[in-house]
Structures are given as C-alpha cells and as structure tokens.
PDB file of N, CA and C in Angstrom:
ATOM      1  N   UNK A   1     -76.692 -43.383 -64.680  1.00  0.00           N
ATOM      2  CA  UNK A   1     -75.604 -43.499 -65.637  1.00  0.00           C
ATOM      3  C   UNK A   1     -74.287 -43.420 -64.870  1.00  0.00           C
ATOM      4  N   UNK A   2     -73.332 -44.476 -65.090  1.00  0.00           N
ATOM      5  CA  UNK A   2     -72.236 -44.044 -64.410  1.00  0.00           C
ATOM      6  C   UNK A   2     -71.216 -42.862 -65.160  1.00  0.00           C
ATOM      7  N   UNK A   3     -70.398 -42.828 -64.046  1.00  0.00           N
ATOM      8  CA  UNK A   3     -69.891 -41.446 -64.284  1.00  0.00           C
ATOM      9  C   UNK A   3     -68.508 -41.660 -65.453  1.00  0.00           C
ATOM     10  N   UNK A   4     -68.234 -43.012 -65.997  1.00  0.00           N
ATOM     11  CA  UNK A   4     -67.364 -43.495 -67.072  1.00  0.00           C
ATOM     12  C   UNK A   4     -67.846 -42.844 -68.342  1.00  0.00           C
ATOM     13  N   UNK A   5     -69.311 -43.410 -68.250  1.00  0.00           N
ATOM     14  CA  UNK A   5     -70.636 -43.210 -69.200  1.00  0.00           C
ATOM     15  C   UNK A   5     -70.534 -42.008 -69.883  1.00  0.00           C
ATOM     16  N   UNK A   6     -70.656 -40.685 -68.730  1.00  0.00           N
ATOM     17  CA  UNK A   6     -70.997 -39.436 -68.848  1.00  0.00           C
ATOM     18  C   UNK A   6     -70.208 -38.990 -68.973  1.00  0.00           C
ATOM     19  N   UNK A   7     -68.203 -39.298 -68.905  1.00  0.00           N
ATOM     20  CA  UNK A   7     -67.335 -39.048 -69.482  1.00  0.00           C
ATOM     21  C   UNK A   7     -67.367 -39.094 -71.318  1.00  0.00           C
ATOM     22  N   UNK A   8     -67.886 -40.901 -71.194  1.00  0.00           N
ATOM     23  CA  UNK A   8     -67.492 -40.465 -72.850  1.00  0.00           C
ATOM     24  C   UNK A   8     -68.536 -40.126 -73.862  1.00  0.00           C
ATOM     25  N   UNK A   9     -69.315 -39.257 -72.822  1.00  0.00           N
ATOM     26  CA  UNK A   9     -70.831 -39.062 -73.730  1.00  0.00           C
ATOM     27  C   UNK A   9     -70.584 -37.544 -74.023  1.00  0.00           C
ATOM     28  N   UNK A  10     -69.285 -37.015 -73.007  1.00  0.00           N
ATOM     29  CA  UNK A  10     -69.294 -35.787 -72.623  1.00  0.00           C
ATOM     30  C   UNK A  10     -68.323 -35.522 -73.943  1.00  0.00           C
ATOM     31  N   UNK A  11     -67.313 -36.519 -74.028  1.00  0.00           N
ATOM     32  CA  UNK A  11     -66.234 -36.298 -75.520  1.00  0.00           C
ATOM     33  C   UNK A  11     -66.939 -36.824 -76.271  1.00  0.00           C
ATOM     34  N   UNK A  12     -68.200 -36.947 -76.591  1.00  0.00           N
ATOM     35  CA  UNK A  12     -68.656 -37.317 -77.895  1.00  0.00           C
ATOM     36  C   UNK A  12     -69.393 -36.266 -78.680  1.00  0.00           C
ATOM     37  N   UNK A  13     -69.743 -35.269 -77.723  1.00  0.00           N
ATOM     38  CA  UNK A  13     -70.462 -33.833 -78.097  1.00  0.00           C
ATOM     39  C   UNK A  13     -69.354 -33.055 -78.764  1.00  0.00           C
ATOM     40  N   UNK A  14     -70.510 -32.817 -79.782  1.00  0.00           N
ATOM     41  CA  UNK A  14     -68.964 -31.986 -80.311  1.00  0.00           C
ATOM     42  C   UNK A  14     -68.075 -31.834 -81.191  1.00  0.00           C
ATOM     43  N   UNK A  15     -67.899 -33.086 -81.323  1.00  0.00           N
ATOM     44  CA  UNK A  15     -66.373 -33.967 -81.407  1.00  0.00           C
ATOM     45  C   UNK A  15     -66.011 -34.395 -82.812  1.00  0.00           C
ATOM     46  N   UNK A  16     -66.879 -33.590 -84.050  1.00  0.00           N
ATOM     47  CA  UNK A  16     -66.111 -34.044 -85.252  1.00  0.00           C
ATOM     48  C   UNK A  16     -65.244 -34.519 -85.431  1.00  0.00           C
ATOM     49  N   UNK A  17     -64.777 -34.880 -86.587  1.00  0.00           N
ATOM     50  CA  UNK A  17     -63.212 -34.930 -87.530  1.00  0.00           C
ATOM     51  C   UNK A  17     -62.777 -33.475 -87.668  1.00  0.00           C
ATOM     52  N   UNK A  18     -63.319 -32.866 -88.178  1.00  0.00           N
ATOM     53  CA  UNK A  18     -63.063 -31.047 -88.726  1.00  0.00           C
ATOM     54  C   UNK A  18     -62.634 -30.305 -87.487  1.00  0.00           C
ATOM     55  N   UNK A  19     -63.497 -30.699 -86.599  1.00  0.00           N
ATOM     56  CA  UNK A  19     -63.561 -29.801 -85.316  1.00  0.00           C
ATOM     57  C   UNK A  19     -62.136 -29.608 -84.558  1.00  0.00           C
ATOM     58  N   UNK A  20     -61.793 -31.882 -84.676  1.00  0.00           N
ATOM     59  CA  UNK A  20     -60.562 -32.254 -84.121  1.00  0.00           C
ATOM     60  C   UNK A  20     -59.589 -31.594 -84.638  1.00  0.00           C
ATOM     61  N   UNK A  21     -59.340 -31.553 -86.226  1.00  0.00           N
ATOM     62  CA  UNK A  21     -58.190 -31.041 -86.965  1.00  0.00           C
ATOM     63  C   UNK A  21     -58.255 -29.427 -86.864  1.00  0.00           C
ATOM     64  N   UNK A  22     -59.047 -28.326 -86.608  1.00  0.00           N
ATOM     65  CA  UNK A  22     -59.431 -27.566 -86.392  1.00  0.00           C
ATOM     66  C   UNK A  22     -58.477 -26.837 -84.888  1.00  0.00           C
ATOM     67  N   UNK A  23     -58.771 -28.087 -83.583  1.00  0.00           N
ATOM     68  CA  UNK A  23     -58.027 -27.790 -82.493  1.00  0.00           C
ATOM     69  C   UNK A  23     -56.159 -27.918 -82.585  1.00  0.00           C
ATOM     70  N   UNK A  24     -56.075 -28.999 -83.501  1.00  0.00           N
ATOM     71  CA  UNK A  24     -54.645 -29.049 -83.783  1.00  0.00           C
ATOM     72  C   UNK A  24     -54.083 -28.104 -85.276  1.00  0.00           C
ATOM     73  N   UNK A  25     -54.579 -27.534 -85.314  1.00  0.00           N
ATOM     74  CA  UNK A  25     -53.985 -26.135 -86.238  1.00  0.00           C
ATOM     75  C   UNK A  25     -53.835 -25.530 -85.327  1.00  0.00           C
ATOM     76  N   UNK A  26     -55.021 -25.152 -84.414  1.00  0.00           N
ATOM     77  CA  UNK A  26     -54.380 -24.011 -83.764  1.00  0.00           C
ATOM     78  C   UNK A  26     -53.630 -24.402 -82.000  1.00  0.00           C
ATOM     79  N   UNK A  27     -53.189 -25.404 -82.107  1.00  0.00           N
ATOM     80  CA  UNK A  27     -52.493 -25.651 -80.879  1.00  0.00           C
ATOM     81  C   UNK A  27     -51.579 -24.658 -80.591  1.00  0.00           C
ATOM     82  N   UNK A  28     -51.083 -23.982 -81.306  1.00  0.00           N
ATOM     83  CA  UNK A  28     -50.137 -22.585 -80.887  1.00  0.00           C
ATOM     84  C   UNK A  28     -50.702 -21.554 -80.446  1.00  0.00           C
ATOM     85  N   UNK A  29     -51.641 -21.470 -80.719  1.00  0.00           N
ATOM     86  CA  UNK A  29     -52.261 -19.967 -80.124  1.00  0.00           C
ATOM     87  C   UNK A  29     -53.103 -20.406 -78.849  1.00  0.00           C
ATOM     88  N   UNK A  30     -54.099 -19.218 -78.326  1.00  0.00           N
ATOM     89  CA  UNK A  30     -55.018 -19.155 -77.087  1.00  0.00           C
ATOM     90  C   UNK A  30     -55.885 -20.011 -77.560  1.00  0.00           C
ATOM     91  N   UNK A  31     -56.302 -20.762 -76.688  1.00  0.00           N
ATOM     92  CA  UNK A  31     -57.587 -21.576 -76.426  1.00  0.00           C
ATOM     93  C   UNK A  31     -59.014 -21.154 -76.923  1.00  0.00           C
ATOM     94  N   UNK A  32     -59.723 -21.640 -77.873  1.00  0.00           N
ATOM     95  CA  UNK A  32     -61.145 -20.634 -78.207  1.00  0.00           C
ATOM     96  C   UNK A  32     -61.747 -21.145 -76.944  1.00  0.00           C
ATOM     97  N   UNK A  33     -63.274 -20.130 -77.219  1.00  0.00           N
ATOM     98  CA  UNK A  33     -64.132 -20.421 -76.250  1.00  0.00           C
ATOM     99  C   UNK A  33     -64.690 -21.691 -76.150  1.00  0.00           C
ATOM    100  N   UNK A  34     -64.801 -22.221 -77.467  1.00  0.00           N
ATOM    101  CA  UNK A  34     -65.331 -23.629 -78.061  1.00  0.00           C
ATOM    102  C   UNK A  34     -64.453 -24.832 -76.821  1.00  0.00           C
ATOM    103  N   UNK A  35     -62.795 -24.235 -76.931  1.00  0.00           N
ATOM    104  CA  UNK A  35     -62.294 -24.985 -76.287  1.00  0.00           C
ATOM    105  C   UNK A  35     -62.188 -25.081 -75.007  1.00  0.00           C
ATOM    106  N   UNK A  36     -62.387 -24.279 -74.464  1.00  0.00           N
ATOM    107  CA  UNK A  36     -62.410 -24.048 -72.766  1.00  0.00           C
ATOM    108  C   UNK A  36     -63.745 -24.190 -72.839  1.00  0.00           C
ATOM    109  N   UNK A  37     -65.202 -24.195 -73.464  1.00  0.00           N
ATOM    110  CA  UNK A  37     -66.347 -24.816 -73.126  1.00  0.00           C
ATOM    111  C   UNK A  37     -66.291 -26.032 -73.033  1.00  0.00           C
ATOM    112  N   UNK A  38     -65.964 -26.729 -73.756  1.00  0.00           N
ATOM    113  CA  UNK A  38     -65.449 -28.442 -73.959  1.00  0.00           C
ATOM    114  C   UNK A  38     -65.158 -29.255 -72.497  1.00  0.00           C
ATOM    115  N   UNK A  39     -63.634 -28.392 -72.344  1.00  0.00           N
ATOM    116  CA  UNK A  39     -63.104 -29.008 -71.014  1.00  0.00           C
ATOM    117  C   UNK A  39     -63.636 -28.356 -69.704  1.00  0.00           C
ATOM    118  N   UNK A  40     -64.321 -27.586 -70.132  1.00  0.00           N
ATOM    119  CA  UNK A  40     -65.406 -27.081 -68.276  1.00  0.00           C
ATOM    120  C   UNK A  40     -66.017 -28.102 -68.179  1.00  0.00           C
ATOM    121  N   UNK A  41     -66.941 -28.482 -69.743  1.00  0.00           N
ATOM    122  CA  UNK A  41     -67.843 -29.175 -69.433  1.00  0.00           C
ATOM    123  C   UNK A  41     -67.446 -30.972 -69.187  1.00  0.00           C
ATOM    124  N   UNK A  42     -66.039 -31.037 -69.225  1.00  0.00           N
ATOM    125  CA  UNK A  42     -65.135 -32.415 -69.120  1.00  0.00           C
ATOM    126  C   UNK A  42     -65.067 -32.224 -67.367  1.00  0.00           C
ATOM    127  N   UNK A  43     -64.994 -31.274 -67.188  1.00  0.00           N
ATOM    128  CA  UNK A  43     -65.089 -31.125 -65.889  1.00  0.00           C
ATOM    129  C   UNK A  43     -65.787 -30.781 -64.710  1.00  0.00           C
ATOM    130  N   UNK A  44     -67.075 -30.794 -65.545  1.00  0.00           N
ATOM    131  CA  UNK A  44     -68.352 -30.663 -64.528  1.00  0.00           C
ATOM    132  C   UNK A  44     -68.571 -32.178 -64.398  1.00  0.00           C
ATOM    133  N   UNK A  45     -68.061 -33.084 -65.539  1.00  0.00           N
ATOM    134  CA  UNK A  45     -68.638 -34.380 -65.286  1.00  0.00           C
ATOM    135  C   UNK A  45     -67.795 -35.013 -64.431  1.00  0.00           C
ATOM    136  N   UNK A  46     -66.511 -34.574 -64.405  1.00  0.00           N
ATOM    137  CA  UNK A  46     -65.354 -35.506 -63.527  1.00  0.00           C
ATOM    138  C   UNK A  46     -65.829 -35.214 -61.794  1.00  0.00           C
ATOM    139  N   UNK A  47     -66.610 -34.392 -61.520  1.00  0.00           N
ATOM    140  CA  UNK A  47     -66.834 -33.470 -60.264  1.00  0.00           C
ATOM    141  C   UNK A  47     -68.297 -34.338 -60.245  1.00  0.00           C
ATOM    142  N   UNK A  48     -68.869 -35.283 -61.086  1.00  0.00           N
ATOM    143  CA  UNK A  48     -69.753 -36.035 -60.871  1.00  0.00           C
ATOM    144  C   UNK A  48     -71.339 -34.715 -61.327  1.00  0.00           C
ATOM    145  N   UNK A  49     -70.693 -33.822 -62.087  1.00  0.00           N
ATOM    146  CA  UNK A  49     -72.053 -33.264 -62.464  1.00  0.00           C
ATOM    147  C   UNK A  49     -72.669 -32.486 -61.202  1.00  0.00           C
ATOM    148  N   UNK A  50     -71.940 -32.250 -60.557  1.00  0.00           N
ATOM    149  CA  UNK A  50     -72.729 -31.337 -59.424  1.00  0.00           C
ATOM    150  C   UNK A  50     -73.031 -29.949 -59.782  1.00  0.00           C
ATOM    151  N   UNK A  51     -74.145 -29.174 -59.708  1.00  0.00           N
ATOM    152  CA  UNK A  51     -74.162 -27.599 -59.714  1.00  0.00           C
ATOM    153  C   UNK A  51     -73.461 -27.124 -58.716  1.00  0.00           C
ATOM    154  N   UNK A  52     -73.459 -25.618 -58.916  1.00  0.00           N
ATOM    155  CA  UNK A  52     -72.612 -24.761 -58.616  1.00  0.00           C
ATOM    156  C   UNK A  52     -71.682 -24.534 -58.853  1.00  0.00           C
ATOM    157  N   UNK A  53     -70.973 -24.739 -60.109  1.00  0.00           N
ATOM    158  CA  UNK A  53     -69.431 -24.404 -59.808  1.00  0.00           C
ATOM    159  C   UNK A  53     -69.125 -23.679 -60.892  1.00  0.00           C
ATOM    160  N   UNK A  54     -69.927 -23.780 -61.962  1.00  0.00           N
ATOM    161  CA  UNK A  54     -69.499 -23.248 -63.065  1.00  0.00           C
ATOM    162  C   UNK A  54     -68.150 -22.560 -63.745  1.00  0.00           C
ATOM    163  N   UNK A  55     -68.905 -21.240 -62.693  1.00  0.00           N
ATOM    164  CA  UNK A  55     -67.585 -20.321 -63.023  1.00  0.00           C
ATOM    165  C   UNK A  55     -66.102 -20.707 -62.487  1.00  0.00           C
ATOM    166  N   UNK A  56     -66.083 -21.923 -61.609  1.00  0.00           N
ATOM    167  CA  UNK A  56     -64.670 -22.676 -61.364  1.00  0.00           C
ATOM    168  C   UNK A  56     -64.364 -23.634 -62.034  1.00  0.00           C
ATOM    169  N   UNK A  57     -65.255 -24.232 -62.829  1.00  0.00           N
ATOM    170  CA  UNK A  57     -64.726 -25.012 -64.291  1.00  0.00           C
ATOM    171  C   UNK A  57     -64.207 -24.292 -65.241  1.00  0.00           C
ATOM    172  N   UNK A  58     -64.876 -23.376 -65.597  1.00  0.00           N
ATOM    173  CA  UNK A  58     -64.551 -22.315 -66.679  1.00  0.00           C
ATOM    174  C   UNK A  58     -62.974 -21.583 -66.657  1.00  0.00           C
ATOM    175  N   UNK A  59     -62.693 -21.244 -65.185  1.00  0.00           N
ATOM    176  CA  UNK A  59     -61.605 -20.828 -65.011  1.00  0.00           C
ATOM    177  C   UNK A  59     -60.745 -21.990 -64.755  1.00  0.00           C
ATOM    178  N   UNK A  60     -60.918 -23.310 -64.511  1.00  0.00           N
ATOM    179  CA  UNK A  60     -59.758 -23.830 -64.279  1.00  0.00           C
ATOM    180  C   UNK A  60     -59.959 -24.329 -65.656  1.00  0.00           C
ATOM    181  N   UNK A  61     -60.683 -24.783 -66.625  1.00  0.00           N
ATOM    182  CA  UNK A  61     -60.196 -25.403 -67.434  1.00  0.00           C
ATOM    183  C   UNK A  61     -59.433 -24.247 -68.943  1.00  0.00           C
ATOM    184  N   UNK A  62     -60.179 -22.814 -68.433  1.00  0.00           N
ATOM    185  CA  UNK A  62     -58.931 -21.806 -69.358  1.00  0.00           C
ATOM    186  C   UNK A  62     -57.469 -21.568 -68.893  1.00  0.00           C
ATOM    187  N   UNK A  63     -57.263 -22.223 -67.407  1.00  0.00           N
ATOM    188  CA  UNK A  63     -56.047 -22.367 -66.972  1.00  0.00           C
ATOM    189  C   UNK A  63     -55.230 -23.811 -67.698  1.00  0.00           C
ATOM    190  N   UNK A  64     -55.675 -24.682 -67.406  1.00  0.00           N
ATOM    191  CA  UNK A  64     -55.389 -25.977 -68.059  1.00  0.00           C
ATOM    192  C   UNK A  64     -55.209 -25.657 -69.406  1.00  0.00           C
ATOM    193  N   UNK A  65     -55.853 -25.545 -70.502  1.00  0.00           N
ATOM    194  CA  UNK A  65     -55.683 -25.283 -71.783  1.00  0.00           C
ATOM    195  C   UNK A  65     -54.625 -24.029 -72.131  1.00  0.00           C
ATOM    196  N   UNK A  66     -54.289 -23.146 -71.241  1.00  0.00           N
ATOM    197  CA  UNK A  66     -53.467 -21.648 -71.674  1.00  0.00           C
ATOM    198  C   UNK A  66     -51.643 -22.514 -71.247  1.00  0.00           C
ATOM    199  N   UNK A  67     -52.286 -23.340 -70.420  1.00  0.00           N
ATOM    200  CA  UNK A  67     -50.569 -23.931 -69.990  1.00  0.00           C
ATOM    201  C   UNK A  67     -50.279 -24.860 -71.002  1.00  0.00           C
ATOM    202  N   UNK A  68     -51.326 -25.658 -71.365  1.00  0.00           N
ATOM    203  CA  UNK A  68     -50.934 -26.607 -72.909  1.00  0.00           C
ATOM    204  C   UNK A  68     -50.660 -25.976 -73.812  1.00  0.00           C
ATOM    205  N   UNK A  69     -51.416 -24.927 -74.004  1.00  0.00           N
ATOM    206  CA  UNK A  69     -50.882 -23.964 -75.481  1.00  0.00           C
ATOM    207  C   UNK A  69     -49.437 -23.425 -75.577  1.00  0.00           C
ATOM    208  N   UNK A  70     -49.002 -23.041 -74.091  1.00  0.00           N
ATOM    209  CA  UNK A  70     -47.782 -22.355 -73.707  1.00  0.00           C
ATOM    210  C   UNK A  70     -46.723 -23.474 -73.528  1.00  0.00           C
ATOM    211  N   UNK A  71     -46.660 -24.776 -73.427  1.00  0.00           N
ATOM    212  CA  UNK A  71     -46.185 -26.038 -73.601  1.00  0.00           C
ATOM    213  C   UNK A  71     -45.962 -26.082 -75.343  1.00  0.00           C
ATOM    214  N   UNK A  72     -46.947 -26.316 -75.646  1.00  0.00           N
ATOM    215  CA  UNK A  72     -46.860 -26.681 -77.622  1.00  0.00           C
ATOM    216  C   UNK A  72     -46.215 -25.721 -77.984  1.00  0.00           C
ATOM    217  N   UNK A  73     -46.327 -24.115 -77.511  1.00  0.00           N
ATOM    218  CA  UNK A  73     -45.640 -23.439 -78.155  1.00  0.00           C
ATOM    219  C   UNK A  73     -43.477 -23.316 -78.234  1.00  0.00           C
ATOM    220  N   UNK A  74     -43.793 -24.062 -76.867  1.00  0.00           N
ATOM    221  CA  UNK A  74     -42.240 -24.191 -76.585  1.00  0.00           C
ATOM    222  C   UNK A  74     -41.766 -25.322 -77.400  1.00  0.00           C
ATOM    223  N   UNK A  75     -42.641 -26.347 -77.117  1.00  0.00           N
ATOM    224  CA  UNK A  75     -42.201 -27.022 -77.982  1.00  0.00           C
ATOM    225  C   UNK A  75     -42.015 -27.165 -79.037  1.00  0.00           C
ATOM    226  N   UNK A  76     -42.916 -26.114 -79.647  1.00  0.00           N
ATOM    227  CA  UNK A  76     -42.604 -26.377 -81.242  1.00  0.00           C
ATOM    228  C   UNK A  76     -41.724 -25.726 -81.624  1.00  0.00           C
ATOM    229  N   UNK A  77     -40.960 -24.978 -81.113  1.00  0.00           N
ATOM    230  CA  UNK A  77     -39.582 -24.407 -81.176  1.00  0.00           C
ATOM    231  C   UNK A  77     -38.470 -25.091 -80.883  1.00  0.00           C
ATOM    232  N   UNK A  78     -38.148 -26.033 -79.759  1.00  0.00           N
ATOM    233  CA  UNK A  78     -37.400 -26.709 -79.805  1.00  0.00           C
ATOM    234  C   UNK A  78     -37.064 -27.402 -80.851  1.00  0.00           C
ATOM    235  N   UNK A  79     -38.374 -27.932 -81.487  1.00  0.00           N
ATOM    236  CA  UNK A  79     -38.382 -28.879 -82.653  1.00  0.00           C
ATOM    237  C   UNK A  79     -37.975 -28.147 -83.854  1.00  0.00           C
ATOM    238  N   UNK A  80     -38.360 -26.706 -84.168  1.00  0.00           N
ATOM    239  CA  UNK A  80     -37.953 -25.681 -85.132  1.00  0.00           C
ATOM    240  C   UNK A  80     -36.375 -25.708 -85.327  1.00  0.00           C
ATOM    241  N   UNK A  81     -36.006 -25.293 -84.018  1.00  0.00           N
ATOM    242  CA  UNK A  81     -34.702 -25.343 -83.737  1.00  0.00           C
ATOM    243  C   UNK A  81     -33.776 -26.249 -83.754  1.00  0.00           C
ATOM    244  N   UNK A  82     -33.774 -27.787 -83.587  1.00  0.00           N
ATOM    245  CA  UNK A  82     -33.535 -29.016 -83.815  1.00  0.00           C
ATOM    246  C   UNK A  82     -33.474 -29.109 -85.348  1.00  0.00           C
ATOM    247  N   UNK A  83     -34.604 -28.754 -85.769  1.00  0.00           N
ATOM    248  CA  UNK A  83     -34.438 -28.981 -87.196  1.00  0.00           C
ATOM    249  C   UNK A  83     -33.538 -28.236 -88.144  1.00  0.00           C
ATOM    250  N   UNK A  84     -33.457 -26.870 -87.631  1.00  0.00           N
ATOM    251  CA  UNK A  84     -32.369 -25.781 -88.609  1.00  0.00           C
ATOM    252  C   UNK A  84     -31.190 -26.467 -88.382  1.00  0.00           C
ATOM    253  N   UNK A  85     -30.960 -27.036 -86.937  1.00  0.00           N
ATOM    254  CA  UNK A  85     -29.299 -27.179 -86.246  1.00  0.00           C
ATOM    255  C   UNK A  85     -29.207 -28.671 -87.251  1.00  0.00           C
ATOM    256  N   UNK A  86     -30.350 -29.404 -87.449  1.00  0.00           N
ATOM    257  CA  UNK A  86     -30.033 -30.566 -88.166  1.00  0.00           C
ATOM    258  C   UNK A  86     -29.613 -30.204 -89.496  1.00  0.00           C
ATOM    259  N   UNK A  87     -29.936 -29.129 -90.360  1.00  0.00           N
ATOM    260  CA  UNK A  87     -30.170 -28.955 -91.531  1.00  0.00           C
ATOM    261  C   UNK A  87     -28.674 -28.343 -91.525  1.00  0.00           C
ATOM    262  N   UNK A  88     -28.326 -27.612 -91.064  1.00  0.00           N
ATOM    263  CA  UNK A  88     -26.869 -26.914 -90.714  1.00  0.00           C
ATOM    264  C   UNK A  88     -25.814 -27.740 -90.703  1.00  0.00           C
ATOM    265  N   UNK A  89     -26.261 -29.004 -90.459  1.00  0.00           N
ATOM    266  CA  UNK A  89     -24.855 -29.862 -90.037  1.00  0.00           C
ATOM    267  C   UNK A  89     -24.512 -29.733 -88.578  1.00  0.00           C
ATOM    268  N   UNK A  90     -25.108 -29.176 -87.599  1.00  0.00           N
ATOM    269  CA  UNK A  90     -24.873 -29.212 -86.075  1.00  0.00           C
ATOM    270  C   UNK A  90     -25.326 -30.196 -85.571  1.00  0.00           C
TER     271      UNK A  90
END
C-alpha cells in the first residue's frame, strides 16, 4: 500500500461528522486524548509506519495540537476584540 493510501485510510478512522464538529467546539481548550491519538497515529504513518517510536508520536503530536489550541485561543480574541471595537464605533 502506498504511503498516500495509508495517509487517507489513516483520516478515515474515526472521522465522523459528530466527531468533526465535536473537535471544533472545543478548539479552545486542551487537546483530548481522542485527539492526540488521531495525530500520533497521522504520524506513525507519515514516518512510513515504522515501530518503535510510539511514545515520540504521542509526545510530538500533544505538542503540535497544545500549540494549535494556544493559536485558536489567541485568535479568537483578537476576533472578540475586533468585534466589540467594531460594535463601539472604533
């Protein structure tokens, strides 16, 4: 199987409608486990599926996801803030 294959076989696990809308509610807060299982396992396949690494997927992909959360969260303040200053007349 190529490794394109096992990419999008890898986002197909999983991968409701509910599940999706589920991750974007909580884009402000910490990452569930659900979600850092997801992208380890996005990233055992990008590494071509090799053993051993586990516990360095796991940690880089709760690194990856804690910096997106900490991104959305800024951002959604800017946008908060944009919006009062719009509503204000600023």
């Amino acid at each position: 199987m190529k490794l394109k294959a096992k990419r999008n076989e890898a986002s197909k696990l999983g991968a409701s409608p509910n599940q999706r809308h589920a991750e974007d509610t909580s884009a402000n807060h910490a990452p569930s486990h659900e979600e850092i299982r997801r992208r380890a396992y996005e990233i055992y396949f990008e590494r071509d599926g090799l053993p051993g690494n586990a516990l360095d997927d796991w940690l880089r992909a709760e690194r990856e996801l804690q910096k997106v959360a900490v991104f959305k969260r800024a951002w959604n303040r800017l946008e908060q803030r944009d919006r009062s200053d719009s509503a204000d007349g600023n």
